[in-house]
Structures are given as C-alpha cells and as structure tokens.
C-alpha atoms as a PDB file:
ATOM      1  CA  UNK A   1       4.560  38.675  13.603  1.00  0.00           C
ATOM      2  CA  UNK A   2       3.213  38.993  10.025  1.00  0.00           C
ATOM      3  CA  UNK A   3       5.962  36.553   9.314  1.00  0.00           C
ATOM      4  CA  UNK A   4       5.002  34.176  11.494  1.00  0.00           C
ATOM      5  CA  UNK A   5       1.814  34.025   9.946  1.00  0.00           C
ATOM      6  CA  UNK A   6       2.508  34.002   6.948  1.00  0.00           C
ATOM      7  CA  UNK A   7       4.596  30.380   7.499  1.00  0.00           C
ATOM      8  CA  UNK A   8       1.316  29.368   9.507  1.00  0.00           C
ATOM      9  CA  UNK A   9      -1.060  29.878   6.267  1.00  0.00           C
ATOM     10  CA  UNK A  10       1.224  29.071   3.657  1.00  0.00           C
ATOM     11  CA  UNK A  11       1.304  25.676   5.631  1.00  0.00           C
ATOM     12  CA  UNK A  12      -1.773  25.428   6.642  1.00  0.00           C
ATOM     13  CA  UNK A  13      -3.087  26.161   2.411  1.00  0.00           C
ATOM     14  CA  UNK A  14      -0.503  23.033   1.751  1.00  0.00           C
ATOM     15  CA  UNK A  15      -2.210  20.820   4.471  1.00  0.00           C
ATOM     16  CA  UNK A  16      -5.280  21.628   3.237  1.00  0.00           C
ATOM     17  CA  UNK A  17      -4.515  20.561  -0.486  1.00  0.00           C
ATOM     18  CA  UNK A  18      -2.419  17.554   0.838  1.00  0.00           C
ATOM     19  CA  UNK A  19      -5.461  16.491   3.094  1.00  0.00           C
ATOM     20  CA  UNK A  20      -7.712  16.534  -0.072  1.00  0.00           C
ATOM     21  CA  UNK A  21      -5.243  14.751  -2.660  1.00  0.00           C
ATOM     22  CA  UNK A  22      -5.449  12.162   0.349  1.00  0.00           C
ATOM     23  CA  UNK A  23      -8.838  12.168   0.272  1.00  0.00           C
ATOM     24  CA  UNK A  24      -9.550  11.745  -3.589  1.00  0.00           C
ATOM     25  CA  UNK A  25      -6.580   8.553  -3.240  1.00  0.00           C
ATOM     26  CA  UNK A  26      -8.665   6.993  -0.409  1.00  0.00           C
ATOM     27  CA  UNK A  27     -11.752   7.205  -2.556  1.00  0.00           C
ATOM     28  CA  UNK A  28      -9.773   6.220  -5.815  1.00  0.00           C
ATOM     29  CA  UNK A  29      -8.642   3.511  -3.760  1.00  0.00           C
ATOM     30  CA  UNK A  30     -12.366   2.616  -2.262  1.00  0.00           C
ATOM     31  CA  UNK A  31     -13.338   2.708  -6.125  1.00  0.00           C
ATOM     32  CA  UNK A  32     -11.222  -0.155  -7.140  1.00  0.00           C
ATOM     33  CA  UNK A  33     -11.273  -2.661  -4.150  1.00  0.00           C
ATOM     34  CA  UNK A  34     -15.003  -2.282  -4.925  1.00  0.00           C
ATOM     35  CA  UNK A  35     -14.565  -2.934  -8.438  1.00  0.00           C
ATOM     36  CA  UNK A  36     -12.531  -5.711  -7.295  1.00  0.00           C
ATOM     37  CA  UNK A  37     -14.929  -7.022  -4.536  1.00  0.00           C
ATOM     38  CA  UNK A  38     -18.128  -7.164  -7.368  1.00  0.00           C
ATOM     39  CA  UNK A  39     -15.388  -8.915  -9.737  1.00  0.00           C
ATOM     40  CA  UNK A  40     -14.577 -11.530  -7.099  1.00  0.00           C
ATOM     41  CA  UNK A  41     -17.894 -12.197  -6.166  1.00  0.00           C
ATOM     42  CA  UNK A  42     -19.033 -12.836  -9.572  1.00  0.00           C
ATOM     43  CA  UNK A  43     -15.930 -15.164 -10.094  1.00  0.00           C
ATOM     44  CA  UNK A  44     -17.329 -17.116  -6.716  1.00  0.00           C
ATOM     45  CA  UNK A  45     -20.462 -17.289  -7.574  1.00  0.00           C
ATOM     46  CA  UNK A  46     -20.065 -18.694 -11.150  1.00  0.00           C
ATOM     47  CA  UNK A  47     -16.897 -21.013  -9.212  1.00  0.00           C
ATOM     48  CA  UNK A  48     -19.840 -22.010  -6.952  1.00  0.00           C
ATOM     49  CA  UNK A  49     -22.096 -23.017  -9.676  1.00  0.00           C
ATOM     50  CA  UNK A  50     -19.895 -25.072 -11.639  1.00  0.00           C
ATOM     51  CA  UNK A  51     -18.720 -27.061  -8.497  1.00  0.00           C
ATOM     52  CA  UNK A  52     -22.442 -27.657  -7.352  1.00  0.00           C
ATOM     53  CA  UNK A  53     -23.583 -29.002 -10.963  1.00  0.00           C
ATOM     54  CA  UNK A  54     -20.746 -31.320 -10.540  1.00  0.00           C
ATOM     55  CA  UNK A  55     -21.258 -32.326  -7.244  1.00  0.00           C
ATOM     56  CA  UNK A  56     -25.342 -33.064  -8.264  1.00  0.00           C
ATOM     57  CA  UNK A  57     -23.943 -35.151 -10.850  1.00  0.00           C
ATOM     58  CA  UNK A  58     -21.959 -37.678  -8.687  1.00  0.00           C
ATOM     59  CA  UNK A  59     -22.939 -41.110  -8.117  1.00  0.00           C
ATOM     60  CA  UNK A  60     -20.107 -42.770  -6.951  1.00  0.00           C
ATOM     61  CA  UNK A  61     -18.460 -42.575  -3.856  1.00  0.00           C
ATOM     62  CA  UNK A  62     -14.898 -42.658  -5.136  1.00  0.00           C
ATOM     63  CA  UNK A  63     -16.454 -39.915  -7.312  1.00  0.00           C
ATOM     64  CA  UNK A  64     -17.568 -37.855  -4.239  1.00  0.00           C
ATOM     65  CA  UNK A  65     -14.107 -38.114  -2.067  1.00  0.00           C
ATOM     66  CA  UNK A  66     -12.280 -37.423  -5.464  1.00  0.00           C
ATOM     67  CA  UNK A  67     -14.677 -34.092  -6.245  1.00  0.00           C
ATOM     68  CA  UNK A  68     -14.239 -32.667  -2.793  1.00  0.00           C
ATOM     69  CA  UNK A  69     -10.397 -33.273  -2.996  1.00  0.00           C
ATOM     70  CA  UNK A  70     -10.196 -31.331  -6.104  1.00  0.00           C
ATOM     71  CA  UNK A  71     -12.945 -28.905  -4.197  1.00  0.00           C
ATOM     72  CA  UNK A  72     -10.519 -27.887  -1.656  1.00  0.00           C
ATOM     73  CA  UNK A  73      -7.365 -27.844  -3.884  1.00  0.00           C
ATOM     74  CA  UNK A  74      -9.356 -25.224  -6.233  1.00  0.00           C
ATOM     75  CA  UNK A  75     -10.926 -23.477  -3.199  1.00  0.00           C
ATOM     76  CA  UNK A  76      -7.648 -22.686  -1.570  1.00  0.00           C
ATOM     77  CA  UNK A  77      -6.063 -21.843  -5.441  1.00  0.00           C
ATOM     78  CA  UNK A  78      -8.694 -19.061  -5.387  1.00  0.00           C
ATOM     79  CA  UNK A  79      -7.829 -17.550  -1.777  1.00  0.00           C
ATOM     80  CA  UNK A  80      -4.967 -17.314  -2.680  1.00  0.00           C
ATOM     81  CA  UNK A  81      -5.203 -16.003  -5.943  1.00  0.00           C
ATOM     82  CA  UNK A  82      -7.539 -13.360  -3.937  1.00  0.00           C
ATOM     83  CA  UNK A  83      -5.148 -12.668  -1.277  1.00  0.00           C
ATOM     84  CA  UNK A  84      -2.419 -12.114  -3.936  1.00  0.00           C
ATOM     85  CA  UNK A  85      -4.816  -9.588  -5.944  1.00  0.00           C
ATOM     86  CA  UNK A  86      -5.692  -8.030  -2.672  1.00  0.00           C
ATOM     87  CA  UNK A  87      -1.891  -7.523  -1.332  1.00  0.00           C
ATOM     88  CA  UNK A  88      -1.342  -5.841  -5.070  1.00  0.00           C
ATOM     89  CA  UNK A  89      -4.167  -3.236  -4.649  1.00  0.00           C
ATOM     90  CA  UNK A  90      -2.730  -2.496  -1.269  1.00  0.00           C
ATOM     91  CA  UNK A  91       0.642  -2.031  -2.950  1.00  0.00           C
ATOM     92  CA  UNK A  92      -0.802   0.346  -5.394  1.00  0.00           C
ATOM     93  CA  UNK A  93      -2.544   2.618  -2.692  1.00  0.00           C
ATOM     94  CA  UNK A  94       0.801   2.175  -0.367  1.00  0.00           C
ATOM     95  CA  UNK A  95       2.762   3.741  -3.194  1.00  0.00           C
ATOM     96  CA  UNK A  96       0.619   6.359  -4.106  1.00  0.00           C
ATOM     97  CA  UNK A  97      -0.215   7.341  -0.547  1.00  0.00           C
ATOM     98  CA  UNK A  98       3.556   7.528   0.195  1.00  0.00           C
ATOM     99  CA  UNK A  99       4.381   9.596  -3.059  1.00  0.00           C
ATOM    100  CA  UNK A 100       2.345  11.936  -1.413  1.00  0.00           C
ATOM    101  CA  UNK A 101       3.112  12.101   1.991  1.00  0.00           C
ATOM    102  CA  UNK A 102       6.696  12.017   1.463  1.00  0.00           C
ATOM    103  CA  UNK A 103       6.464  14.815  -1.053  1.00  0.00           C
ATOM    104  CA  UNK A 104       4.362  16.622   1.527  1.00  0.00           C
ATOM    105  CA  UNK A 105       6.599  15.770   4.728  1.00  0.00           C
ATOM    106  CA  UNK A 106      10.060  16.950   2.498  1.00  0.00           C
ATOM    107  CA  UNK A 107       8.062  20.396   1.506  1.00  0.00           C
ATOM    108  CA  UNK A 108       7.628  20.919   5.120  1.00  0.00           C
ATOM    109  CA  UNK A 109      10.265  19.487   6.889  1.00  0.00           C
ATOM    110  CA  UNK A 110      12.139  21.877   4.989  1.00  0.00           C
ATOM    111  CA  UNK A 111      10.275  24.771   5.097  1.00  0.00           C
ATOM    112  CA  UNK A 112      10.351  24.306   8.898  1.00  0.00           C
ATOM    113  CA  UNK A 113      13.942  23.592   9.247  1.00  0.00           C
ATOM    114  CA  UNK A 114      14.399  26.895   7.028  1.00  0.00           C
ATOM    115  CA  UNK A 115      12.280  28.958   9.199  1.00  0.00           C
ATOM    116  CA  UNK A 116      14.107  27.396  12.214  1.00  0.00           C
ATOM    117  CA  UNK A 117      17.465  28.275  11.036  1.00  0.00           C
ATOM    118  CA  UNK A 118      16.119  31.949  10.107  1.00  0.00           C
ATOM    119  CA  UNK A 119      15.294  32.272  13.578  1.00  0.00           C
ATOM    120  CA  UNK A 120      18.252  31.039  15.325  1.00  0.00           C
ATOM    121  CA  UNK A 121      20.250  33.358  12.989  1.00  0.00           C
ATOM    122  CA  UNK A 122      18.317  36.394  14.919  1.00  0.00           C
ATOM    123  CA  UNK A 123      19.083  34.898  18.705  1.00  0.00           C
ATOM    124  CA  UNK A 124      20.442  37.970  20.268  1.00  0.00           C
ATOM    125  CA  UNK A 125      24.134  37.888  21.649  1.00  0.00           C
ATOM    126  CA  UNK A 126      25.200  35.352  24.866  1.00  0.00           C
ATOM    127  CA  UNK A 127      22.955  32.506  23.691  1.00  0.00           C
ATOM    128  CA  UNK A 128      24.986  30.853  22.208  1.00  0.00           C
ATOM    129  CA  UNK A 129      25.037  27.901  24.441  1.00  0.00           C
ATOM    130  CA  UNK A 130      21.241  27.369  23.580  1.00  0.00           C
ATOM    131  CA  UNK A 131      21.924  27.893  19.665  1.00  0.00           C
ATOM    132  CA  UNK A 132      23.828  25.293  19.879  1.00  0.00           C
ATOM    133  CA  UNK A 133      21.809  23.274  21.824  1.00  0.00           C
ATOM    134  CA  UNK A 134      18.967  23.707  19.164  1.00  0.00           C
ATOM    135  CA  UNK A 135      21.379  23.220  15.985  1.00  0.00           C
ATOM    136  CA  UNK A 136      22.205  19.972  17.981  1.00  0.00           C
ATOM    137  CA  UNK A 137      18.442  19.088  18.437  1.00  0.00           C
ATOM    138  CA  UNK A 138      18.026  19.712  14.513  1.00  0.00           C
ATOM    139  CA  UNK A 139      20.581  18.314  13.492  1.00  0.00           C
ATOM    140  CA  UNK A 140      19.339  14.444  15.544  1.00  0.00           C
ATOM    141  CA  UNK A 141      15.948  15.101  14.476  1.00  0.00           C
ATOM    142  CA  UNK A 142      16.934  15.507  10.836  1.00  0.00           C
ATOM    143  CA  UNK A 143      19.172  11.813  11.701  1.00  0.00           C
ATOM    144  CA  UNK A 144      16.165  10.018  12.955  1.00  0.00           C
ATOM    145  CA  UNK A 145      13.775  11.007  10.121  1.00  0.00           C
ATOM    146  CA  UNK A 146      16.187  10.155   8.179  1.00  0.00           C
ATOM    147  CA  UNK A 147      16.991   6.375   9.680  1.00  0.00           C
ATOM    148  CA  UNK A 148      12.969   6.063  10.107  1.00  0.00           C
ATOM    149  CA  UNK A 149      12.001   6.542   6.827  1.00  0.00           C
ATOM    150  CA  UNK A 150      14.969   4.345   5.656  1.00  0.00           C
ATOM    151  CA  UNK A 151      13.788   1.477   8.400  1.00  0.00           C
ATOM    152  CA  UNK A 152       9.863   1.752   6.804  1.00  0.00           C
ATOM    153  CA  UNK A 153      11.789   1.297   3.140  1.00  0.00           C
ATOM    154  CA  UNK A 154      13.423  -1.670   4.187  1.00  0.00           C
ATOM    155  CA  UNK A 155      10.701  -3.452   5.835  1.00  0.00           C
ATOM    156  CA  UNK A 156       8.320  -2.989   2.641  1.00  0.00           C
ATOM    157  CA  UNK A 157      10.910  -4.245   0.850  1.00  0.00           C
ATOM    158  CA  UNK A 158      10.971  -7.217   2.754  1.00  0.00           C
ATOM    159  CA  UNK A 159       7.606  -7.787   3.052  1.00  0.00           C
ATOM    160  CA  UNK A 160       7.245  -7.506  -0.990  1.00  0.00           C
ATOM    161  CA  UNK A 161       9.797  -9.746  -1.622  1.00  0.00           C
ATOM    162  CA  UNK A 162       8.046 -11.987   0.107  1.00  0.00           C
ATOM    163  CA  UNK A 163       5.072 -11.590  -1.056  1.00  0.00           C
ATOM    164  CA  UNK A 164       6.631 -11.900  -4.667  1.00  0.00           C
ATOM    165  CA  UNK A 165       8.252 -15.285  -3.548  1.00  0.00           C
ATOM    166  CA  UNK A 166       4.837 -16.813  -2.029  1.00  0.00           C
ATOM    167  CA  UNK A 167       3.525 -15.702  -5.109  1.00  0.00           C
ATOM    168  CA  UNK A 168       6.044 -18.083  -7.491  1.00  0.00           C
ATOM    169  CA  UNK A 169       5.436 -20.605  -4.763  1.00  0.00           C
ATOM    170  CA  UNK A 170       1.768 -20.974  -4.764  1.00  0.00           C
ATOM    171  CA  UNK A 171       0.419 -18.644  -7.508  1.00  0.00           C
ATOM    172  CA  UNK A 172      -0.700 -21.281 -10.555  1.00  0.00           C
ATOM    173  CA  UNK A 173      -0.350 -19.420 -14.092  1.00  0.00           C
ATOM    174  CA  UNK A 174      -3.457 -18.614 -15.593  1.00  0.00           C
ATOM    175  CA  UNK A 175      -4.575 -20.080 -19.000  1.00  0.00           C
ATOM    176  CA  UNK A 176      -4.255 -17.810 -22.076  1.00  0.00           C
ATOM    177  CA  UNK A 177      -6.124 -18.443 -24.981  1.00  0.00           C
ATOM    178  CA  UNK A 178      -3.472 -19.983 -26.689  1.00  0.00           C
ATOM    179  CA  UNK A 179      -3.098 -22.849 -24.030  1.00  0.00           C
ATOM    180  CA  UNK A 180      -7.077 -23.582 -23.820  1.00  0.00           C
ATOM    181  CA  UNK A 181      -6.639 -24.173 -27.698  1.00  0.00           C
ATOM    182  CA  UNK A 182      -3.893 -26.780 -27.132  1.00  0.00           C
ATOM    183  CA  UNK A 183      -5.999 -28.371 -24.602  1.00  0.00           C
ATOM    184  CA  UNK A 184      -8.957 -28.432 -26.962  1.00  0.00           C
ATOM    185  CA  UNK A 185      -7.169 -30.022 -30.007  1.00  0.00           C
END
C-alpha cells in the first residue's frame, strides 16, 4: 500500500510544480500581450492623429475621396500587421505551453505505464487471459497518444504555414532607417 502511495505523491508533487510553471507562463504570457496591447494603442492613437490633421487640412473633394482611400488601405495594413503580431505571441505561448505539457505528459505517461507493467507482472496465476487483455489495452492507448499528438503536430503545422504565407501575401516590409534616408535625399 505504501507503494501505492508513494506513486500517488510523487505525482501529485510533479502536478503541483507543473500546475505552477503553467501558471508563471500564463502570467509571462498576460505580461507581454499587455505590453503589446499599451504598444498598439499608442501606435493607434498617434496613427489616429496624423490621419485627423490630414483630414482637417482637406479642401478639395478629390482630396477627401483620395484621403479616405488611402485611410482604409493604411487602416486595414495595420489590422493586419496586428493580427500578424498577435498570431506570433500566440505562437510563442503555444510553444512554451506545449514544451511543458509534453514534458509533463511523457514523465507520467511513463511512470504510469511503468507502474502498470509492475503490477501486471504480480497478477497471480490463471489470469492470464485478462493480462493480456490489459497489455492489449496499453499497448492501443500508447497507439492513440501516439497518432493524437502526431495529428495536433500536423495541424499547427498547417495552420503556421499558413499563417507564414498570408504573411508574404499581405504583410508590407517595414522601413529601416536606411530606406527613410533614401526617401529623404
């Protein structure tokens, strides 16, 4: 029985740590969307300035369709550049959150097929028909993780390569300092 137990808190001690590594990520991540959020919203609001000085300054009508034209084509440059930023710190919190939970789910998946296999080893004679029953059950619930985890790869895979290719699609380079001095000259 002491065995028992002592799987129970050994796990329980790692669940415990794993829940708070969790915990500091989700507030890590919290941290830097917020950071983001107060950089965003000063990048609006100065976007938003600019665009109403220049919209006070029109006098023409030509002027006016031609402003909110390039409005809307900078407006929906920004969203985008937003959503792109926004799909990258989700990236970054995806990858760290899944360092850790896979690192946590091998550590136990292990340690419970271990203890499983201990305990089948100690079955007492004439069950073997349910021994092998369970080293049957094991052995397609070790498959299915398996194919699961591999499924989850594959679709975030997919969904970054997309998101890589709508980025080289819509994603406008930014200017460096070099190229604002070739502009100015």
């Amino acid at each position: 029985m002491s065995n028992i137990y002592e799987h129970l808190k050994s796990h329980t001690e790692k669940s415990i740590h794993t829940g708070r590594e969790t915990a500091e990520l989700v507030v890590s991540q919290i941290d830097r969307a917020s950071k983001q959020a107060i950089e965003h919203a000063k990048q609006h609001a100065e976007f938003t300035k600019t665009h109403l000085d220049a919209a006070l300054d029109l006098r023409e009508i030509t002027n006016i369709f031609q402003f909110f034209h390039n409005q809307v084509g900078a407006t929906t440059q920004y969203l985008t550049e937003v959503g792109f930023e926004s799909h990258d710190l989700v990236e970054v919190f995806k990858q760290e959150i899944k360092e850790l939970t896979n690192k946590h789910f091998d550590d136990n998946h292990t340690q419970i097929n271990n203890w499983i296999t201990e305990s089948l080893q100690k079955t007492p004679v004439g069950s073997e028909l349910m021994l092998s029953m369970t080293k049957h059950a094991m052995e397609l619930a070790n498959t299915t993780i398996t194919e699961i985890r591999s499924h989850v790869n594959q679709t975030s895979n997919v969904i970054t390569e997309c998101m890589n290719h709508a980025k080289n699609q819509f994603s406008k380079p930014k200017a460096t300092a070099r190229s604002s001095r070739a502009k100015a000259k």
